[in-house]
Protein backbone atom coordinates (compact mmCIF):
# COMPACT_ATOMS: atom_id res chain seq x y z
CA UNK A 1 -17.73 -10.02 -8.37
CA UNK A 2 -18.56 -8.02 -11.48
CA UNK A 3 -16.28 -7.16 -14.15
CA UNK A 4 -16.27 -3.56 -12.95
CA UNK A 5 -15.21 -4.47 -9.52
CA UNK A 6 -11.93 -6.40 -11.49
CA UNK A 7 -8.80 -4.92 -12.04
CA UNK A 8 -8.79 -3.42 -15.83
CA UNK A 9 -5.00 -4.55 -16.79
CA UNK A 10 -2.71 -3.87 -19.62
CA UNK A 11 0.57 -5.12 -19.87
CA UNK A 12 3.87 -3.79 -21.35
CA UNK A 13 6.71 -5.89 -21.52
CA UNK A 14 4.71 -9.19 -20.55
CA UNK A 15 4.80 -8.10 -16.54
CA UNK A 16 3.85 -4.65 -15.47
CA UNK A 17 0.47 -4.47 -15.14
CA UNK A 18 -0.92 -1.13 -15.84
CA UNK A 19 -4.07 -0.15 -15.16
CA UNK A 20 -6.67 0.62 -18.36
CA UNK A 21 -9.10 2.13 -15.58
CA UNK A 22 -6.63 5.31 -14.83
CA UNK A 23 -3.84 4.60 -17.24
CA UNK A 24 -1.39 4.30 -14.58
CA UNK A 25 1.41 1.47 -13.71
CA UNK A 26 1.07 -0.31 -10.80
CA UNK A 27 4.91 0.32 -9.66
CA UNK A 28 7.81 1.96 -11.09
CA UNK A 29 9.18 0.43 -14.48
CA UNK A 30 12.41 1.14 -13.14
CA UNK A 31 12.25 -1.44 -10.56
CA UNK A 32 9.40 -1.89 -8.25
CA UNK A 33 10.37 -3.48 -5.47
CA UNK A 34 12.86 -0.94 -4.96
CA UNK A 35 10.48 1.95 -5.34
CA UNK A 36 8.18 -0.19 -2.32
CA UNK A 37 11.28 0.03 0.22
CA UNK A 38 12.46 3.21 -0.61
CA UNK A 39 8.77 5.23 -0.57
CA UNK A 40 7.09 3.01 1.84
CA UNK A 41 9.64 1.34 3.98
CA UNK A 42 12.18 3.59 4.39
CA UNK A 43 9.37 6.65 4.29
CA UNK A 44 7.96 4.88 7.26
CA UNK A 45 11.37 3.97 9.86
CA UNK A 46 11.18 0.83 8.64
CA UNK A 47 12.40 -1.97 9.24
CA UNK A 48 13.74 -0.08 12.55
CA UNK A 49 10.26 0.56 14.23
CA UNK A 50 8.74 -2.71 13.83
CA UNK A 51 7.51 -4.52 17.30
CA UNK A 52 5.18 -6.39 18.70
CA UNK A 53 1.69 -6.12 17.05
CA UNK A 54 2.43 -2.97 14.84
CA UNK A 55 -0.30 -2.30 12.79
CA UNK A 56 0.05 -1.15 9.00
CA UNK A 57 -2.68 -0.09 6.54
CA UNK A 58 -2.80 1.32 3.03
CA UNK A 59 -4.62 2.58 0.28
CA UNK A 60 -4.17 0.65 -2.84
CA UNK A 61 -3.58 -3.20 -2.82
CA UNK A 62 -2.68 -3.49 -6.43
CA UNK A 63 -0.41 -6.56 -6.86
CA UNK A 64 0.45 -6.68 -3.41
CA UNK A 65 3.93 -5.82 -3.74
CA UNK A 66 4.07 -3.65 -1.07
CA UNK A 67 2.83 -6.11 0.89
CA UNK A 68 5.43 -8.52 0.10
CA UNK A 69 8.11 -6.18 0.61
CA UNK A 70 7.14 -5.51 4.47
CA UNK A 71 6.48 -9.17 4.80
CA UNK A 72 10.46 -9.77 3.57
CA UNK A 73 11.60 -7.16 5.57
CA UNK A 74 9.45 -8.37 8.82
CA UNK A 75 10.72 -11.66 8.64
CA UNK A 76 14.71 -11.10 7.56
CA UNK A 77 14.22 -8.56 10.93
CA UNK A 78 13.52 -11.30 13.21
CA UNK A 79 10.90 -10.00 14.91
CA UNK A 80 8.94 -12.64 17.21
CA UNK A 81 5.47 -11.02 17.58
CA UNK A 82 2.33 -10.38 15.78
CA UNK A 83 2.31 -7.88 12.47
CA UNK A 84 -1.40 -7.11 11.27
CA UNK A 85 -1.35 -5.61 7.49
CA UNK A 86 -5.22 -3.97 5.96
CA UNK A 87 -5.23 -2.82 2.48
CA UNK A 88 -7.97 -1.11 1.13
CA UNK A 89 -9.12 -1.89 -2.43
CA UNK A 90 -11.90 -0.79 -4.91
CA UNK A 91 -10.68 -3.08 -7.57
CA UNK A 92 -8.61 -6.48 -7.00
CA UNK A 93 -6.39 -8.47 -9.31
CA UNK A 94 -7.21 -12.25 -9.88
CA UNK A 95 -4.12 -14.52 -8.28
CA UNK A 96 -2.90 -15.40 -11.68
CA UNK A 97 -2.16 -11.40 -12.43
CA UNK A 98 -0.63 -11.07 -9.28
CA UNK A 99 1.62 -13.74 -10.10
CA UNK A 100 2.65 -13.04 -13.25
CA UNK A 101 3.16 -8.97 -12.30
CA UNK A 102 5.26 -10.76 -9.45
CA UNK A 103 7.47 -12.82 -12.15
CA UNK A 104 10.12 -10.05 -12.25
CA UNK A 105 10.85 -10.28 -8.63
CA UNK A 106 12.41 -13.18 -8.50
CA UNK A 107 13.40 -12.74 -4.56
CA UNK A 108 9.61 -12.81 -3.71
CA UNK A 109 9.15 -15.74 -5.33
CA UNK A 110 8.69 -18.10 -2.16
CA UNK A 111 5.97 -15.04 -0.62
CA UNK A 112 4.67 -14.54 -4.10
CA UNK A 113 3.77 -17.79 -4.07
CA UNK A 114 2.38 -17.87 -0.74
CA UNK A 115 0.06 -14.79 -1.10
CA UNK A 116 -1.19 -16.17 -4.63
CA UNK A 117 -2.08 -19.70 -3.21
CA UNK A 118 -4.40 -18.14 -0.55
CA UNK A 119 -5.76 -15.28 -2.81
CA UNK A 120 -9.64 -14.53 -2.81
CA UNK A 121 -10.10 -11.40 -5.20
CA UNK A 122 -13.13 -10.73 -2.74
CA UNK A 123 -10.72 -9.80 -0.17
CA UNK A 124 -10.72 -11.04 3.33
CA UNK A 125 -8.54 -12.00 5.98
CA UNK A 126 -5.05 -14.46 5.51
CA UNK A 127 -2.99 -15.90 7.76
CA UNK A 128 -0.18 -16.47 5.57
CA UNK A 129 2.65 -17.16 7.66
CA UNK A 130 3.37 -17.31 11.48
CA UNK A 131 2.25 -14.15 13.13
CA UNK A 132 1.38 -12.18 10.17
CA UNK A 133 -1.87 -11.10 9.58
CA UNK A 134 -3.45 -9.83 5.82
CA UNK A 135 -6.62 -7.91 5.68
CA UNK A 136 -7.92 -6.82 2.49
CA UNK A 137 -11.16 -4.79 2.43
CA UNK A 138 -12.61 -4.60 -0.92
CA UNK A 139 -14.60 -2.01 -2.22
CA UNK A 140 -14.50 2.28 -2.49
CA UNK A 141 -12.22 3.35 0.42
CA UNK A 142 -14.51 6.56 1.01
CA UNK A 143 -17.01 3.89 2.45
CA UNK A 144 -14.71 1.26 3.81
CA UNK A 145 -12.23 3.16 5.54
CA UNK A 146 -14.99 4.70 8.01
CA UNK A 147 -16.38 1.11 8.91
CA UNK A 148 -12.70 0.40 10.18
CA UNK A 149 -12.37 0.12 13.68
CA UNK A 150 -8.61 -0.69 13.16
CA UNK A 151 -6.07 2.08 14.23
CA UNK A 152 -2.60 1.79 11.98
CA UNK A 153 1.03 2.67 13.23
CA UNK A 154 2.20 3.19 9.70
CA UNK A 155 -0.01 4.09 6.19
CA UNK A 156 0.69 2.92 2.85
CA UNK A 157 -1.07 5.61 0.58
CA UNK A 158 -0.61 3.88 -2.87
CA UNK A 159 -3.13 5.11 -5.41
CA UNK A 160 -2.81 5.80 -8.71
CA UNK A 161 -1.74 9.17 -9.31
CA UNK A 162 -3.82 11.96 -8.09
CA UNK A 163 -4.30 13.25 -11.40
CA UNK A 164 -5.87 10.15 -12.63
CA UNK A 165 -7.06 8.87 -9.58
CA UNK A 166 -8.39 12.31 -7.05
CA UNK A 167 -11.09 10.49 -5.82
CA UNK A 168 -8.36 8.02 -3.39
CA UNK A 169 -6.56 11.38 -2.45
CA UNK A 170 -9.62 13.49 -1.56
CA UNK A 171 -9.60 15.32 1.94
CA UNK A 172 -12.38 13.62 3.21
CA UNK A 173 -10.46 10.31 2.90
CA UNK A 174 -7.03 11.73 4.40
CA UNK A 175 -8.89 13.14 6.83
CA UNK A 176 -10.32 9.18 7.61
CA UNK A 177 -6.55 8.60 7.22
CA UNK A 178 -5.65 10.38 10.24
CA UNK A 179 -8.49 9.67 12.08
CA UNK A 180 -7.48 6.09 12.37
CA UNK A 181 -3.49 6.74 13.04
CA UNK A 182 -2.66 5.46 16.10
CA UNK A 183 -0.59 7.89 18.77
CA UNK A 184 2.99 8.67 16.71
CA UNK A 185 1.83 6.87 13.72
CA UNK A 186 3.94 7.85 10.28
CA UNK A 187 2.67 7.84 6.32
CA UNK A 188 4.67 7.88 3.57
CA UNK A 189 2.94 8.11 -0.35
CA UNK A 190 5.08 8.71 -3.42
CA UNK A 191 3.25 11.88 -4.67
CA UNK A 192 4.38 15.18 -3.57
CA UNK A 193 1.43 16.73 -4.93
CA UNK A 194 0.69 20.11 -3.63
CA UNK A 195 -3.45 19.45 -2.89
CA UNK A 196 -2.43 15.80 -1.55
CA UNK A 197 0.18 17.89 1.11
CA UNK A 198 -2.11 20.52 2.55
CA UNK A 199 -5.12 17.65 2.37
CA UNK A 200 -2.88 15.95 4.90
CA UNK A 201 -1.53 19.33 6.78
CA UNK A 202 -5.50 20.26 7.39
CA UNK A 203 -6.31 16.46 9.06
CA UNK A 204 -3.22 17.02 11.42
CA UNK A 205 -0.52 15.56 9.74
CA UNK A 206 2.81 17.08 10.06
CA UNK A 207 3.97 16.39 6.33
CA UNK A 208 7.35 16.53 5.00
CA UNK A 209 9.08 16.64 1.47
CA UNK A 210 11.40 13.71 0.74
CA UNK A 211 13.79 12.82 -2.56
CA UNK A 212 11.91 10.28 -4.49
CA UNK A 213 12.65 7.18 -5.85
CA UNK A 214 14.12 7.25 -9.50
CA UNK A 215 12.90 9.95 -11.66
CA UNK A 216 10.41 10.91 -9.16
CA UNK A 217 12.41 14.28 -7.55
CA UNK A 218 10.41 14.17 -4.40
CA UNK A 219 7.70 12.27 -2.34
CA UNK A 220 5.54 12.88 0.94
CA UNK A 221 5.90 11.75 4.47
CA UNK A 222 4.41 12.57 7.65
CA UNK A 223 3.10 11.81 11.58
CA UNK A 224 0.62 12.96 13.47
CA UNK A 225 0.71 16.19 15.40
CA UNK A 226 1.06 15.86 19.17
């Protein structure tokens, strides 16, 4: 993997990674963790509609936080089946940045370390613990995401923001979004957006305005019309 396929990090205060590509933090610098349950999570019915082989996908990797925040919230649910997580990514962190961005959530720490042991920055699928199921697809979503052939109960959509970033919030690649939704499936993205909203109204998503987390006013869920 070249360097321009790497993940182009600065830090501020020794832990959140920010991203000299599109000058953009990875998470909140509020907190996170808490921003990951509240947009994606919560945005999404979850914990409450996880079953048996529910499928989630997202846009955005990153540090894998949001990742580790489902996995927490699968396992604390006691669910006793299969969950399969994909994450598109055009440019992945090594283990050692994932770790240290993890560093100031110290409740991860046991999945943290879990994720980073097993880590190939060339993506892949991971087996990580008993019934869960990582697979991240590196490389630009705009090709990737057609050459799924995965359909996804909930989406993740966690690019940078669409100011910085348009290309991961284009309405070709919402459009791709929707197209692999399976029957009642839900979204949830932190950006409200206008372009990003009608994007998703014009694939078939019935979108919705949320309050955002912190001193973000409002974010954007949705589902797929019937």
């Amino acid at each position: 993997m070249t360097k321009d396929q790497q993940a182009d990090l600065l830090w501020e205060d020794g832990d959140l990674p920010v991203s000299g590509r599109f000058h953009d933090p990875y998470f909140s610098r509020q907190d996170g963790l808490a921003e990951a349950r509240h947009v994606f999570l919560a945005g999404n019915g979850l914990p409450g509609r996880f079953r048996d082989g529910f499928a989630i996908a997202e846009l955005g990797f990153g540090t894998g936080l949001n990742f580790l925040a489902t996995c927490r919230a699968w396992l604390a649910s006691g669910q006793d089946g299969r969950l399969s997580f994909t994450s598109f990514e055009a440019y992945p962190m090594t283990g050692a940045e994932m770790a240290r961005a993890h560093a100031r959530f110290g409740g991860l720490a046991d999945l943290s370390a879990q994720l980073v042991e097993h880590w190939i920055p060339a993506g892949g699928r991971f087996e990580l613990w008993p019934g869960i199921t990582l697979n991240v697809i590196v490389g630009d979503a705009r090709a990737t995401l057609p050459a799924w052939d995965g359909l996804a109960d909930a989406w993740y959509l966690d690019g940078f923001s669409p100011a910085r970033n348009p290309e991961l919030w284009e309405e070709p690649l919402l459009a791709g979004v929707a197209a692999h939704m399976a029957p009642g499936g839900t979204l949830a993205t932190y950006s409200a957006a206008g372009f990003v909203r009608r994007g998703l109204e014009k694939a078939g998503i019935a979108v919705r305005r949320e309050a955002g987390y912190g001193r973000k006013r409002h974010m954007t869920t949705g589902q797929m019309k019937c």
